[in-house]
C-alpha atoms as a PDB file:
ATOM      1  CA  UNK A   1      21.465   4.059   3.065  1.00  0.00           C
ATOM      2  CA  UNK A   2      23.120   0.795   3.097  1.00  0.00           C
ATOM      3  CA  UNK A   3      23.809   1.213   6.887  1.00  0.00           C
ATOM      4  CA  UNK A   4      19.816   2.242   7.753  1.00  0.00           C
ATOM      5  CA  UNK A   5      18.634  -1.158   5.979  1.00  0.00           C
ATOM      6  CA  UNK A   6      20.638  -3.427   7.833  1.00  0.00           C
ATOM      7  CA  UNK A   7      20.103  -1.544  10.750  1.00  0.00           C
ATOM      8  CA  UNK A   8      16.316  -1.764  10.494  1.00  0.00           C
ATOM      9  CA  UNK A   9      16.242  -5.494   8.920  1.00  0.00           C
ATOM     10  CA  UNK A  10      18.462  -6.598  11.783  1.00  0.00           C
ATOM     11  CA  UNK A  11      15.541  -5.380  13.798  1.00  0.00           C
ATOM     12  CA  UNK A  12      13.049  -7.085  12.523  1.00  0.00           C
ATOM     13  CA  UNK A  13      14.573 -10.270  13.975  1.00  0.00           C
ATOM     14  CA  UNK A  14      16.160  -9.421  16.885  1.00  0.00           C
ATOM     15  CA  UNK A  15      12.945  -8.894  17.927  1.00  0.00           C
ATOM     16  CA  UNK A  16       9.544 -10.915  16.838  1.00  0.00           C
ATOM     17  CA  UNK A  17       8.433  -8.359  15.009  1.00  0.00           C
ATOM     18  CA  UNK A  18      10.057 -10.200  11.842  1.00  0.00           C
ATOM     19  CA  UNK A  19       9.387 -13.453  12.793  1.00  0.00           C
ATOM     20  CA  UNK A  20       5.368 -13.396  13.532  1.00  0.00           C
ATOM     21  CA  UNK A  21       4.722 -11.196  10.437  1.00  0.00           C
ATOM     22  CA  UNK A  22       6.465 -14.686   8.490  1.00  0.00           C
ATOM     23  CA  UNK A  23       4.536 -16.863  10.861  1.00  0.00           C
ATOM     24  CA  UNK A  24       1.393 -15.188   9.810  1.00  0.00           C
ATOM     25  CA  UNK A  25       2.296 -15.375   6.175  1.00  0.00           C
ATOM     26  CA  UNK A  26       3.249 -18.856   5.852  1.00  0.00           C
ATOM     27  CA  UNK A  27       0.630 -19.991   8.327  1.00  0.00           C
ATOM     28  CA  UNK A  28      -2.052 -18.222   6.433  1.00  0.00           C
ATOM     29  CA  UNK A  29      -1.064 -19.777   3.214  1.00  0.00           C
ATOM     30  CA  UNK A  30      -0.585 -23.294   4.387  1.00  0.00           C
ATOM     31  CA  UNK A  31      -4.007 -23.126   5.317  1.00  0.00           C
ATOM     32  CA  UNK A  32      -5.469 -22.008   2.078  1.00  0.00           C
ATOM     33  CA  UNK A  33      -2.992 -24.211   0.455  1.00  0.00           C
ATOM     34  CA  UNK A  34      -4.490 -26.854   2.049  1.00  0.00           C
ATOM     35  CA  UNK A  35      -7.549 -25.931   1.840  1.00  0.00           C
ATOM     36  CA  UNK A  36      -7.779 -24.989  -2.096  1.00  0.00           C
ATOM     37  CA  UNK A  37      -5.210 -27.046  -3.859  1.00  0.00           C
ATOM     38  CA  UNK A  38      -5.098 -30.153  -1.998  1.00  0.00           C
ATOM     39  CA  UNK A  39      -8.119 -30.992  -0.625  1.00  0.00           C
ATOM     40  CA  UNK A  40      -9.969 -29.635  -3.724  1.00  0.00           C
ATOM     41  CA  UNK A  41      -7.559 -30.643  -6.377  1.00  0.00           C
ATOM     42  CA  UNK A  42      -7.689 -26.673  -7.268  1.00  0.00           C
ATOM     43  CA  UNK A  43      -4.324 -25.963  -9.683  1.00  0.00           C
ATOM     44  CA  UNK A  44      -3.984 -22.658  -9.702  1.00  0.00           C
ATOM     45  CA  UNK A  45      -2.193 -20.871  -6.747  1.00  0.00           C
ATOM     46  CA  UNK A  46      -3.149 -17.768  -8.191  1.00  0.00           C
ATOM     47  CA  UNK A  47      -6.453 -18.021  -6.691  1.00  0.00           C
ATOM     48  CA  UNK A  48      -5.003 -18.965  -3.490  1.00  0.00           C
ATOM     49  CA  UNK A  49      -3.629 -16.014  -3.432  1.00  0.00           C
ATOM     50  CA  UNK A  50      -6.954 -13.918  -4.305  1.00  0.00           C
ATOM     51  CA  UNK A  51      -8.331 -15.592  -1.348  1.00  0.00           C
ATOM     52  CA  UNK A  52      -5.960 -14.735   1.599  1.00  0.00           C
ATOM     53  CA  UNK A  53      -4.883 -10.657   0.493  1.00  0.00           C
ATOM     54  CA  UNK A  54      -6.763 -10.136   3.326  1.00  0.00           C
ATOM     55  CA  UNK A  55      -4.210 -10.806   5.138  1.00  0.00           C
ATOM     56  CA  UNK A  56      -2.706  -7.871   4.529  1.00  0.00           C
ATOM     57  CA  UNK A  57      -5.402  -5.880   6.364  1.00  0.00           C
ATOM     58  CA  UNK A  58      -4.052  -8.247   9.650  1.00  0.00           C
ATOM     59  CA  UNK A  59      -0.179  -8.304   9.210  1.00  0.00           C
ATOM     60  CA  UNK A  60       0.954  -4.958   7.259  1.00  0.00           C
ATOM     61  CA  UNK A  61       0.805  -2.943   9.906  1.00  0.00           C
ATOM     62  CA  UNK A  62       2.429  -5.128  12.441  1.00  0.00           C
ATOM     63  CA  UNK A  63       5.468  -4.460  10.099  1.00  0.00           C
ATOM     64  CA  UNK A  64       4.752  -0.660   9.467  1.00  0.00           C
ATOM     65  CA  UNK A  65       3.210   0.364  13.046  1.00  0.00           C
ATOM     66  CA  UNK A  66       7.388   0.825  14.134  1.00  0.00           C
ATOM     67  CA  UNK A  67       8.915   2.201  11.037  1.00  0.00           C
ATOM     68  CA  UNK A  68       9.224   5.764  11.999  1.00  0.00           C
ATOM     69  CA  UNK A  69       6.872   5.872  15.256  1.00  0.00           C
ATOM     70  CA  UNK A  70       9.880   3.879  17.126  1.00  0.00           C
ATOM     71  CA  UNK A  71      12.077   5.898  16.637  1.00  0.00           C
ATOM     72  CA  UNK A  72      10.182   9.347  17.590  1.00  0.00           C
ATOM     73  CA  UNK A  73       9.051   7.345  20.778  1.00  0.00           C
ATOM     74  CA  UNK A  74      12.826   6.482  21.937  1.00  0.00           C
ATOM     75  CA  UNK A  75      14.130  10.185  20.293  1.00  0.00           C
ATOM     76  CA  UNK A  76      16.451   8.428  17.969  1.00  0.00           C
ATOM     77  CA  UNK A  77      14.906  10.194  15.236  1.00  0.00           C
ATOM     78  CA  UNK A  78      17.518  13.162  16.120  1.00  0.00           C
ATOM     79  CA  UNK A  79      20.526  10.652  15.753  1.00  0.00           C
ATOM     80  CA  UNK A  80      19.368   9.811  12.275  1.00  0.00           C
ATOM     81  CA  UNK A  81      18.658  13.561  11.518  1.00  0.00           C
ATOM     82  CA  UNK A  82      22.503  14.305  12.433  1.00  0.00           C
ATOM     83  CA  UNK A  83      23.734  11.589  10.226  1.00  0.00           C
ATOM     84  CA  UNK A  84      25.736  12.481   7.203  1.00  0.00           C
ATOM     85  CA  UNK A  85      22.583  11.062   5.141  1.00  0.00           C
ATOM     86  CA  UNK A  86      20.146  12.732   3.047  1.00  0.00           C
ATOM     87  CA  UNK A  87      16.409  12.162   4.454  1.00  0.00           C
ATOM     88  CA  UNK A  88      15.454   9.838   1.003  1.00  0.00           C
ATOM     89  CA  UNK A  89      17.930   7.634   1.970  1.00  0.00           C
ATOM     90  CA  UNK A  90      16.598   7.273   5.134  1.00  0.00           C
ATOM     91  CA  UNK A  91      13.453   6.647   3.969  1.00  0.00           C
ATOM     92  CA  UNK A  92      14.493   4.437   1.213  1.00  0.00           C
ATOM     93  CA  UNK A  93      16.793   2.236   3.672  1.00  0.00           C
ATOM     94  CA  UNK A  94      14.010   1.314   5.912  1.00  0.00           C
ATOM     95  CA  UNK A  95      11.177   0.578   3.086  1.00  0.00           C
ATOM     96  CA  UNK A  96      13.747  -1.562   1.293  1.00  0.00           C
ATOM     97  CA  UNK A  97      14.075  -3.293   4.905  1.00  0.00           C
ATOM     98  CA  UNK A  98      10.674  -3.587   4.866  1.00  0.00           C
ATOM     99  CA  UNK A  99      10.222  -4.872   1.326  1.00  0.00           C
ATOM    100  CA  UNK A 100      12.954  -7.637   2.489  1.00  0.00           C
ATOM    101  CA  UNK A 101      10.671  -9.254   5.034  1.00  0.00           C
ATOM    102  CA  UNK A 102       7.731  -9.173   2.536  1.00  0.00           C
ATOM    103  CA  UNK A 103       9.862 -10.790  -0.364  1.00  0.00           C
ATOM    104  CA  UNK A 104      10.839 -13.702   2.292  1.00  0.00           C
ATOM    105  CA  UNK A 105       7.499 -15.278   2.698  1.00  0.00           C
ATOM    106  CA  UNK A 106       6.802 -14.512  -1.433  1.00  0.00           C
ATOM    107  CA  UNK A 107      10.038 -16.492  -2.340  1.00  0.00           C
ATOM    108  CA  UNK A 108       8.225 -19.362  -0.482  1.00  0.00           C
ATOM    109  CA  UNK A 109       5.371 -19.284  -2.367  1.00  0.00           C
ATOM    110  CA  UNK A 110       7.352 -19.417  -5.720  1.00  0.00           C
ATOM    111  CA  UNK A 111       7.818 -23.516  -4.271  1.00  0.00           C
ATOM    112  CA  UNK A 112       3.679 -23.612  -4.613  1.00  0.00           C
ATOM    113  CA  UNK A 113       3.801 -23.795  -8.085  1.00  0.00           C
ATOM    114  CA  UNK A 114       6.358 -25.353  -8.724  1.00  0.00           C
ATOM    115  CA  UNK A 115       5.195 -28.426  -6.614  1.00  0.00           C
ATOM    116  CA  UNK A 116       1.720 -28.525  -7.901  1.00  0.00           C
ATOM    117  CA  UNK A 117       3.644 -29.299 -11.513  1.00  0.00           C
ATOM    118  CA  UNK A 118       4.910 -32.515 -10.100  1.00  0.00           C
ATOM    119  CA  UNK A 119       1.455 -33.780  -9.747  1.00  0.00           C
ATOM    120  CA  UNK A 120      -0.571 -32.342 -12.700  1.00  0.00           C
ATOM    121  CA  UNK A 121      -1.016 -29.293 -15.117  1.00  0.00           C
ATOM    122  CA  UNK A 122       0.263 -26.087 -14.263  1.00  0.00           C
ATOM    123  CA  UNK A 123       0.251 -22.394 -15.893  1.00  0.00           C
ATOM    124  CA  UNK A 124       3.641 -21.044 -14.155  1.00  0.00           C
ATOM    125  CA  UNK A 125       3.239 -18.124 -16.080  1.00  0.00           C
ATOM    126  CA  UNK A 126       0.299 -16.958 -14.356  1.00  0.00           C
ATOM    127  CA  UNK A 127       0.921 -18.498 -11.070  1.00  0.00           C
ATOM    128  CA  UNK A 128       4.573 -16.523 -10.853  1.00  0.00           C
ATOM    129  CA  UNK A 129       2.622 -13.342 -12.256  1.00  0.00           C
ATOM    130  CA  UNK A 130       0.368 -13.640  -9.482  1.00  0.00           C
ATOM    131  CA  UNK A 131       2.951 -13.716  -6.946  1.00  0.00           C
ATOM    132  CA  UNK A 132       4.848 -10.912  -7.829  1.00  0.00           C
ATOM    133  CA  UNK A 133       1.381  -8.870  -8.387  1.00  0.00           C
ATOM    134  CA  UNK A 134       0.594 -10.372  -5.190  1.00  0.00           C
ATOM    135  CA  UNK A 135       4.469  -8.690  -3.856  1.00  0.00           C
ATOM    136  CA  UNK A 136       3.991  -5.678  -5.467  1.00  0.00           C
ATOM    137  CA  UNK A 137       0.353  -5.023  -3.930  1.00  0.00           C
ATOM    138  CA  UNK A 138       2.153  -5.558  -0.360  1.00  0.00           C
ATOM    139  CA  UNK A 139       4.697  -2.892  -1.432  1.00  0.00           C
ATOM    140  CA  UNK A 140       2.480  -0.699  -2.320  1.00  0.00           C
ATOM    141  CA  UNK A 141       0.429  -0.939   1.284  1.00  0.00           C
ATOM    142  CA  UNK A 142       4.195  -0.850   3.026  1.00  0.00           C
ATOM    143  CA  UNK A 143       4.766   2.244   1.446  1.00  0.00           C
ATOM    144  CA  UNK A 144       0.838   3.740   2.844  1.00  0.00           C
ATOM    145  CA  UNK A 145       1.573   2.295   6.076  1.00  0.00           C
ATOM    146  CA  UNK A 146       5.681   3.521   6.325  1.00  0.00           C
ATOM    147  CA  UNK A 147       4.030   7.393   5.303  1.00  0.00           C
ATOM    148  CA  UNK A 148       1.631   6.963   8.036  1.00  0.00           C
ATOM    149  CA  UNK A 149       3.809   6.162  10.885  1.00  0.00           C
ATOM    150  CA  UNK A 150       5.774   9.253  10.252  1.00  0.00           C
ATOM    151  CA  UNK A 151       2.814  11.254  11.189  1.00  0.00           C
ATOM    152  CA  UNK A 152       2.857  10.062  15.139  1.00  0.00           C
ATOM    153  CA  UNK A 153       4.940   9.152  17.906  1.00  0.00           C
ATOM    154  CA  UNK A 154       2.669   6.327  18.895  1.00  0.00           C
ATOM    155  CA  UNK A 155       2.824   2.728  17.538  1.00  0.00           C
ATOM    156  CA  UNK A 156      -0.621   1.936  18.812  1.00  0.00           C
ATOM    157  CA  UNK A 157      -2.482   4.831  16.491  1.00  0.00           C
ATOM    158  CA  UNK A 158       0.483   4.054  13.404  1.00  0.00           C
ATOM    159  CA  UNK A 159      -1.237   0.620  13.510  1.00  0.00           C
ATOM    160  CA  UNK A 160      -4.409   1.615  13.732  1.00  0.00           C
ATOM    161  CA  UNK A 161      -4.077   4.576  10.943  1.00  0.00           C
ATOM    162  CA  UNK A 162      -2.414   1.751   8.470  1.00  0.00           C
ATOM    163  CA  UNK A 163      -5.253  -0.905   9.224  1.00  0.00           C
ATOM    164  CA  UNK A 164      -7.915   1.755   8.486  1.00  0.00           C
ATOM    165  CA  UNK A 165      -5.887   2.652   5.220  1.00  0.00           C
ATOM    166  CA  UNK A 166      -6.026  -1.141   4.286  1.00  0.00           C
ATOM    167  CA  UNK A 167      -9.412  -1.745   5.150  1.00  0.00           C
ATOM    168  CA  UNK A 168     -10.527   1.052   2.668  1.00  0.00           C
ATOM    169  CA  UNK A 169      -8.510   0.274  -0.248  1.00  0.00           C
ATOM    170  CA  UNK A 170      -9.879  -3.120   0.452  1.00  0.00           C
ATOM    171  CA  UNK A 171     -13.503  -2.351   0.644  1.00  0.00           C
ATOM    172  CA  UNK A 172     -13.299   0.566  -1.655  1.00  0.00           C
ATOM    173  CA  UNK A 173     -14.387  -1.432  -4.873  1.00  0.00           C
ATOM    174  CA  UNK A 174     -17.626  -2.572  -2.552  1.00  0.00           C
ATOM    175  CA  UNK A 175     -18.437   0.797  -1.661  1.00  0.00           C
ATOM    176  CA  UNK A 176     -18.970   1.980  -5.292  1.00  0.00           C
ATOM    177  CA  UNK A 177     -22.052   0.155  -5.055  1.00  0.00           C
ATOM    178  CA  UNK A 178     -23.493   2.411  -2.632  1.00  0.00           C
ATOM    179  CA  UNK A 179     -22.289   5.498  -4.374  1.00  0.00           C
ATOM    180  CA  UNK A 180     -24.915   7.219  -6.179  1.00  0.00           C
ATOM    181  CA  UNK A 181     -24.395   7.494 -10.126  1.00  0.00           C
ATOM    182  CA  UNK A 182     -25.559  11.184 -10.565  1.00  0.00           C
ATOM    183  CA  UNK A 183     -22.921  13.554 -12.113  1.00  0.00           C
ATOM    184  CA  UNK A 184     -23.910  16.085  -9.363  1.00  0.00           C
ATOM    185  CA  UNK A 185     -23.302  13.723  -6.433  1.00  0.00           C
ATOM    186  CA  UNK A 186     -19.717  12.663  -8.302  1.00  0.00           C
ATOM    187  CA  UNK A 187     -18.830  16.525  -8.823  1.00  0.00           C
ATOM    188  CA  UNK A 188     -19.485  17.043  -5.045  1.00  0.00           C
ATOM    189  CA  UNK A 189     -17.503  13.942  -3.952  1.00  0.00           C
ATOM    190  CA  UNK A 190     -14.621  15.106  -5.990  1.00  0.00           C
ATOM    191  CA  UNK A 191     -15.002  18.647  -4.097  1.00  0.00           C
ATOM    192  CA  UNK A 192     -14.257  16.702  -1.177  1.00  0.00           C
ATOM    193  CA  UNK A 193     -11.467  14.684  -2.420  1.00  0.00           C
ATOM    194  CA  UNK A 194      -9.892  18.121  -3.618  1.00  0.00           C
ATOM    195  CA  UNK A 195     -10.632  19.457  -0.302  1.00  0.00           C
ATOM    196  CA  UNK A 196      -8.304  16.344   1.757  1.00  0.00           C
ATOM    197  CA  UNK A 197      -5.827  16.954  -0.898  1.00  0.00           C
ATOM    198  CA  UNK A 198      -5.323  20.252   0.009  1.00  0.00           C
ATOM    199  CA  UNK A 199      -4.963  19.481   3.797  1.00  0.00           C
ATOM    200  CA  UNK A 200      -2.567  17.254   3.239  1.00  0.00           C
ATOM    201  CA  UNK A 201      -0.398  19.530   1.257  1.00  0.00           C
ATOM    202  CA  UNK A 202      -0.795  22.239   4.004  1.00  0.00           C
ATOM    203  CA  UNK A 203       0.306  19.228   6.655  1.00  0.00           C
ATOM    204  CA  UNK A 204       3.787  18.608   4.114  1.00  0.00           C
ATOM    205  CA  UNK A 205       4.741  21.640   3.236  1.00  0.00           C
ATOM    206  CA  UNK A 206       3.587  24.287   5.815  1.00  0.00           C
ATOM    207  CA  UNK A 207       2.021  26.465   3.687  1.00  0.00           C
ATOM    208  CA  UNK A 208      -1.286  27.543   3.814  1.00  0.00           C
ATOM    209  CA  UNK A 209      -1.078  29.679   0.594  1.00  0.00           C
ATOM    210  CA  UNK A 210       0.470  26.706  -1.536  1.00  0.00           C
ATOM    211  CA  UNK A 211      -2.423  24.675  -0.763  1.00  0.00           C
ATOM    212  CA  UNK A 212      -4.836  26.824  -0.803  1.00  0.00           C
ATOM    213  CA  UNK A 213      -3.700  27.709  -4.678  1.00  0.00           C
ATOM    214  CA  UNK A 214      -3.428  24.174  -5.509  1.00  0.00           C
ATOM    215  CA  UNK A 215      -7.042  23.953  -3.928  1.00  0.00           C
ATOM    216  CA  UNK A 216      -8.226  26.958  -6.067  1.00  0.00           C
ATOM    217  CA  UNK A 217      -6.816  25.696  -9.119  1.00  0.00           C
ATOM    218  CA  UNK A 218      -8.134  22.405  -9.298  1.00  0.00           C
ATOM    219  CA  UNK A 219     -11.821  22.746  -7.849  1.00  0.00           C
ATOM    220  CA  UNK A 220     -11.462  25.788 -11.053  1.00  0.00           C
ATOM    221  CA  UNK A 221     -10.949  23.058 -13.272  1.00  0.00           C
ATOM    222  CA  UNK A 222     -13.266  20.587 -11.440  1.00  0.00           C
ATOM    223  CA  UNK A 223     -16.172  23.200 -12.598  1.00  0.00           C
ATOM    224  CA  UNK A 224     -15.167  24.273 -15.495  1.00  0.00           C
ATOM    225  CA  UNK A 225     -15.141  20.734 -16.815  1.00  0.00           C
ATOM    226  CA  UNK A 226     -18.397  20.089 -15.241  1.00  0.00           C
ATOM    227  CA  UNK A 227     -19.926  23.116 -17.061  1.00  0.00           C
ATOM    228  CA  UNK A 228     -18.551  22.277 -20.342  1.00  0.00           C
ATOM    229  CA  UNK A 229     -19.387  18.292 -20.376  1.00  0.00           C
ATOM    230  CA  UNK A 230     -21.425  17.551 -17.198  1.00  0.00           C
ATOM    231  CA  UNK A 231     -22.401  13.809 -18.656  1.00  0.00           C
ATOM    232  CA  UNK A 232     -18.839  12.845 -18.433  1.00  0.00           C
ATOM    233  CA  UNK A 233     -19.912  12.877 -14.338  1.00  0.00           C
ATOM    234  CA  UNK A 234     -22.055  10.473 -14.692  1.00  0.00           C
ATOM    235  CA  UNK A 235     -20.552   7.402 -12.573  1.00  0.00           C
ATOM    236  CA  UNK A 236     -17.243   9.084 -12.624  1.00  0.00           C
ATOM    237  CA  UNK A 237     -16.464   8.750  -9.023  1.00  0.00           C
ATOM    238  CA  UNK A 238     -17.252   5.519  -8.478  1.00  0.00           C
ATOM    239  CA  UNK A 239     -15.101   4.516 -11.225  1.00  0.00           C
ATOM    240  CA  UNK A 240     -12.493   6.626  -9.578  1.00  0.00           C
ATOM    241  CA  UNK A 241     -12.779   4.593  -6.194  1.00  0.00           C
ATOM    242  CA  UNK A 242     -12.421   1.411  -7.890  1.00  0.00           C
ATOM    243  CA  UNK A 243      -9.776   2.229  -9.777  1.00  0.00           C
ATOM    244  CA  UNK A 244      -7.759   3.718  -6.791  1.00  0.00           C
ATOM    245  CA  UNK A 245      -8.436   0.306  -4.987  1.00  0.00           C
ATOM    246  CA  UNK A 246      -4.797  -0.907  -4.893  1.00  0.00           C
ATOM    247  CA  UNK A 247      -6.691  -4.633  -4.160  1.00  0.00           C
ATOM    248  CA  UNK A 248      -8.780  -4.719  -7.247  1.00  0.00           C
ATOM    249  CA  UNK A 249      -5.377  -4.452  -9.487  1.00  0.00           C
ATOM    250  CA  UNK A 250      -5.075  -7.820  -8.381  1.00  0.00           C
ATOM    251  CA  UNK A 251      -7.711  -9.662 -10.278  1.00  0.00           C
ATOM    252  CA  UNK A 252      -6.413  -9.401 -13.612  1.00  0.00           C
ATOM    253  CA  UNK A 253      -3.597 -11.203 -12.663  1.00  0.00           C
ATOM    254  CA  UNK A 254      -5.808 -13.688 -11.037  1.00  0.00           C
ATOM    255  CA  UNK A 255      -7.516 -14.039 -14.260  1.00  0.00           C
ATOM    256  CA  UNK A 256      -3.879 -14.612 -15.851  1.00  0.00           C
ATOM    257  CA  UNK A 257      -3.631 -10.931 -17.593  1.00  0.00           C
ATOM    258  CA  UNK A 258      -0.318  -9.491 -17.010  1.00  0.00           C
ATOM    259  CA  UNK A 259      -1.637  -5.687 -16.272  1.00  0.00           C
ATOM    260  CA  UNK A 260       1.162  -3.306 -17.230  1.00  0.00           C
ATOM    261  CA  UNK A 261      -1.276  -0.752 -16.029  1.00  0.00           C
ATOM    262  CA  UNK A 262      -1.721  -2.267 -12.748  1.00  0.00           C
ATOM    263  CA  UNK A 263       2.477  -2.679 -12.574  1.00  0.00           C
ATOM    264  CA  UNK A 264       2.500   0.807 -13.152  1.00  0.00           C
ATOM    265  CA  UNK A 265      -0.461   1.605 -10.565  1.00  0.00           C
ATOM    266  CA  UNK A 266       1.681  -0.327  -7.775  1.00  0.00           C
ATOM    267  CA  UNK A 267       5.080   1.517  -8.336  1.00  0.00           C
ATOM    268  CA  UNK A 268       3.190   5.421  -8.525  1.00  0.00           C
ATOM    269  CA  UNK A 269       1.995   4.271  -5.322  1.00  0.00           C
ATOM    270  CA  UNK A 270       4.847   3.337  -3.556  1.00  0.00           C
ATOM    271  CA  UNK A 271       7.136   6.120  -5.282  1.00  0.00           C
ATOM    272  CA  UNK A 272       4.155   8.500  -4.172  1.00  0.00           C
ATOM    273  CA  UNK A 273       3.980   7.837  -0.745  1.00  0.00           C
ATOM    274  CA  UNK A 274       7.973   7.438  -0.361  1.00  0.00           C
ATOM    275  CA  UNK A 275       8.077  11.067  -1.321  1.00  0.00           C
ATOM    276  CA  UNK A 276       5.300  12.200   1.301  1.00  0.00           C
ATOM    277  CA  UNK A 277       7.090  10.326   3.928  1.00  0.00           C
ATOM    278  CA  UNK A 278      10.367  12.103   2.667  1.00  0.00           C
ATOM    279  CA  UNK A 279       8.318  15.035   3.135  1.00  0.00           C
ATOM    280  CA  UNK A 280       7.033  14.448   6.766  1.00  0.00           C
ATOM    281  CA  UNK A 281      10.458  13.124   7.912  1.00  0.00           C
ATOM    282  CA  UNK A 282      11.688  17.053   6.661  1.00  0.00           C
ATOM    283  CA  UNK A 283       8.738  19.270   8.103  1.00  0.00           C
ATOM    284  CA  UNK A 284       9.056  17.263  11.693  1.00  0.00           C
ATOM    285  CA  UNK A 285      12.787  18.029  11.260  1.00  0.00           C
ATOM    286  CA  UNK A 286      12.714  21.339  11.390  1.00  0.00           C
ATOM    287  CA  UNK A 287       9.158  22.022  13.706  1.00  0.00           C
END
């Protein structure tokens, strides 16, 4: 594993992949910097933060658009196949090569802070919470973004699949608001959900059957809970999209709550989506 990382963070800057992903970073937060906390007198770099995660819709998947599509593209995905290395460390070495470059720019913004305490009052506590809720949340999206380039060849649609992945977690707390509140409506949105699930499983494991039980099973259970309690509907999937929103975790650290929940939200995502790209990586292996 140890080889794959510094194969893949050497990479990042013998290229300029590396280097206009920081760029983008620290120019993006020198801006709001300026902006917020000097030329308003604004404290809190927390909320500097809040301001510019949309960033992350922009930048992300210049970093994840090459993960795995690169290396399908050239066919050096059969050299790291034939390598005495299991497939989650291959997987593991190149999202901790990723997570480097993320943690660069974030160890930067630990000096925000720490400056603004020269010159008046400051909660560190909160502003360092932020920061690593704000490195965490990026994690998370690496992770999306690293599972999604193992599904193609092509860097241009492994961009294009991760931007559309950030642009919905990122508008997905909006969208409850056009979401009607009927338990009806939020028991047929679930069937749907179910439904993707279950295609998705098919696409990782190659079986039909497999799915199609898992599929069985749950929209069983969907029903049966809807018969029993159908009030408990009522709302439910909208709640469910804003919870899922990996970009609404943020806010309570924002708001200087240190979410446990939300830390935990974070790492089932990334631990989640490292095991579906393990899973990709070994049905492309042997297809």
């Amino acid at each position: 594993m140890r080889a794959i990382y510094k194969r893949e963070l050497r990479s990042y800057f013998t290229g300029f992949t590396g280097y206009l992903f920081l760029a983008l970073m620290l120019l993006f937060a020198g801006i709001y910097v300026s902006i917020i906390n000097l030329t308003n007198a604004y404290p809190t770099f927390e909320f500097t933060l809040y301001n510019m995660d949309y960033v992350y819709l922009i930048i992300l998947p210049i970093l994840t658009m090459r993960v795995f599509a690169e290396d399908r593209r050239r066919h050096t995905s059969e050299l790291l196949y034939s390598m005495p290395l299991r497939l989650s460390s291959i997987v593991l070495g190149k999202y901790f090569a990723l997570v480097t470059v993320l943690a660069i720019p974030c160890i930067v913004f630990c000096c925000f802070p720490a400056i603004f305490s020269l010159y008046g009052t400051v909660n560190l506590m909160t502003s360092y919470s932020s920061i690593f809720a704000f490195f965490l949340m990026g994690a998370a999206l690496l992770a999306v973004g690293m599972f999604l380039s193992s599904l193609t060849e092509s860097q241009v649609v492994a961009a294009v699949l991760s931007f559309g992945a950030v642009l919905l977690s990122y508008l997905m707390a909006s969208l409850t608001a056009y979401i009607p509140a009927s338990a009806y409506h939020s028991l047929f949105y679930f069937v749907i959900v179910i439904l993707l699930c279950a295609v998705i499983i098919r696409f990782l494991t190659k079986s039909t059957f497999f799915a199609a039980c898992c599929a069985i099973v749950a929209e069983l259970l969907l029903t049966i809970l809807y018969i029993c309690k159908a009030s408990l509907f009522e709302g439910l999937f909208a709640k469910f999209l804003s919870a899922l929103s990996v970009f609404s975790r943020y806010e309570n650290f924002m708001a200087g709550l240190f979410d446990f929940a939300g830390l935990v939200y974070y790492f089932t995502i990334i631990v989640l989506f490292l095991l579906f790209s393990v899973f990709s990586l070994e049905r492309r292996r042997w297809c």
